[in-house]
Protein backbone atom coordinates (compact mmCIF):
# COMPACT_ATOMS: atom_id res chain seq x y z
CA UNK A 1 23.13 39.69 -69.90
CA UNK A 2 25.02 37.30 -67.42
CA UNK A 3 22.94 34.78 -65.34
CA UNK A 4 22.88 36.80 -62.11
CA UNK A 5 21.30 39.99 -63.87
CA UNK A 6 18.64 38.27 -65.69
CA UNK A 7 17.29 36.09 -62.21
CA UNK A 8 17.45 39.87 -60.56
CA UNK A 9 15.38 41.34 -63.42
CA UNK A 10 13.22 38.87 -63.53
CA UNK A 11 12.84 37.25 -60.13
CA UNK A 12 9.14 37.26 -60.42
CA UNK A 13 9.04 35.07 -63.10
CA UNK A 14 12.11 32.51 -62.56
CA UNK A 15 11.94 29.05 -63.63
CA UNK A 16 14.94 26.46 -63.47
CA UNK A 17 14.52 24.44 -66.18
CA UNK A 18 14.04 28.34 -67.97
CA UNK A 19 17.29 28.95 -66.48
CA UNK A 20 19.53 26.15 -67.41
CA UNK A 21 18.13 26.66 -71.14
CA UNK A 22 18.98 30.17 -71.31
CA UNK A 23 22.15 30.19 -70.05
CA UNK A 24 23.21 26.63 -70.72
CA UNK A 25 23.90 25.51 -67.50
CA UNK A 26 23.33 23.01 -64.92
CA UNK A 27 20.57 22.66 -61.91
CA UNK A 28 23.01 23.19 -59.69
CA UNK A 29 24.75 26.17 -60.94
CA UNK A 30 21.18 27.64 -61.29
CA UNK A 31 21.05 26.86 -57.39
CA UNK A 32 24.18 28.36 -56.52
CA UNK A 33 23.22 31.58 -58.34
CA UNK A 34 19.90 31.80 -56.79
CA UNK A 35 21.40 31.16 -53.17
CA UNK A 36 24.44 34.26 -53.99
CA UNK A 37 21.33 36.57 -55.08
CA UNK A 38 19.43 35.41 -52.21
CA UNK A 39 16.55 34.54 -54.82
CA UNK A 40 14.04 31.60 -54.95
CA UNK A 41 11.88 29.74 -57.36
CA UNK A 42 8.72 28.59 -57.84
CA UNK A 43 7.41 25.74 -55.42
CA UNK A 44 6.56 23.19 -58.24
CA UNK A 45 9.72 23.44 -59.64
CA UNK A 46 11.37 21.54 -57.17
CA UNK A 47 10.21 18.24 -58.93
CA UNK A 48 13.35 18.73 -60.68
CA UNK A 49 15.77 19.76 -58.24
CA UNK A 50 14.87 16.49 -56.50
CA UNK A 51 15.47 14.27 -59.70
CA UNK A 52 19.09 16.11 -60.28
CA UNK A 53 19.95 15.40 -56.56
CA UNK A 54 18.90 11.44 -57.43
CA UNK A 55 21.18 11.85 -60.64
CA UNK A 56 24.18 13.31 -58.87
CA UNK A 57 23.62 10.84 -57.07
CA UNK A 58 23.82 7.86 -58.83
CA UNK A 59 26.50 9.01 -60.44
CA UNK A 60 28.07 8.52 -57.73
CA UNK A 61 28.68 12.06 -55.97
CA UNK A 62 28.83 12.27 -51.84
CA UNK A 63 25.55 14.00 -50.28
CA UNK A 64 28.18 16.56 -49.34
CA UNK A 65 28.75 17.46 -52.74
CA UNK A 66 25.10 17.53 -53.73
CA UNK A 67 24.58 19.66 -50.87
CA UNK A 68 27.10 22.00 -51.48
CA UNK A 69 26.11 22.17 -55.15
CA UNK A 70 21.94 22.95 -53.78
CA UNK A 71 22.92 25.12 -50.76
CA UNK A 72 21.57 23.04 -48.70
CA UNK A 73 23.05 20.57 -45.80
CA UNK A 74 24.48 17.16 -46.60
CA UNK A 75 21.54 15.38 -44.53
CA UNK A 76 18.76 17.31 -46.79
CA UNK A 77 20.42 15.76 -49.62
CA UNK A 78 20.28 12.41 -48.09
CA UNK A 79 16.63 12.56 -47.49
CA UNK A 80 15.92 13.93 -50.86
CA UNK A 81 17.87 11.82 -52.78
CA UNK A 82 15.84 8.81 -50.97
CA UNK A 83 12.47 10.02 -51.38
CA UNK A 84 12.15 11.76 -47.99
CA UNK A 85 10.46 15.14 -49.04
């Protein structure tokens, strides 16, 4: 089953970290799936998404990027990737 059937199946029950193990792929990709589909996680989960924008980050991508990546706006990805939630 390919990524975007299974979060449709199950988009009750979706969990990123769930999702990157299943499929073997990144936060982001999980994001970029769940925008196309229109879906959306759990609240808590977000923990993470926060601590891959402050990897990205460090590594030394532009808040464009990590935007892009999240589906969200560059200046989102500033303020999360300094704390600002």
């Amino acid at each position: 089953m390919k990524i975007d059937e299974y979060m449709i199946a199950n988009k009750d029950n979706l969990t990123i970290e769930g999702l990157c193990e299943k499929f073997n792929v990144s936060i982001p990709t999980v994001y970029r799936h769940l925008q196309m589909n229109k879906l959306k996680v759990k609240k808590e989960k977000n923990i993470s998404r926060m601590e891959e924008i402050r990897k990205l980050r460090n590594e030394g991508k532009t808040y464009q990027e990590i935007g892009d990546a999240f589906g969200i706006s560059r200046q989102r990805a500033e303020q999360i990737a300094k704390g600002h939630n």
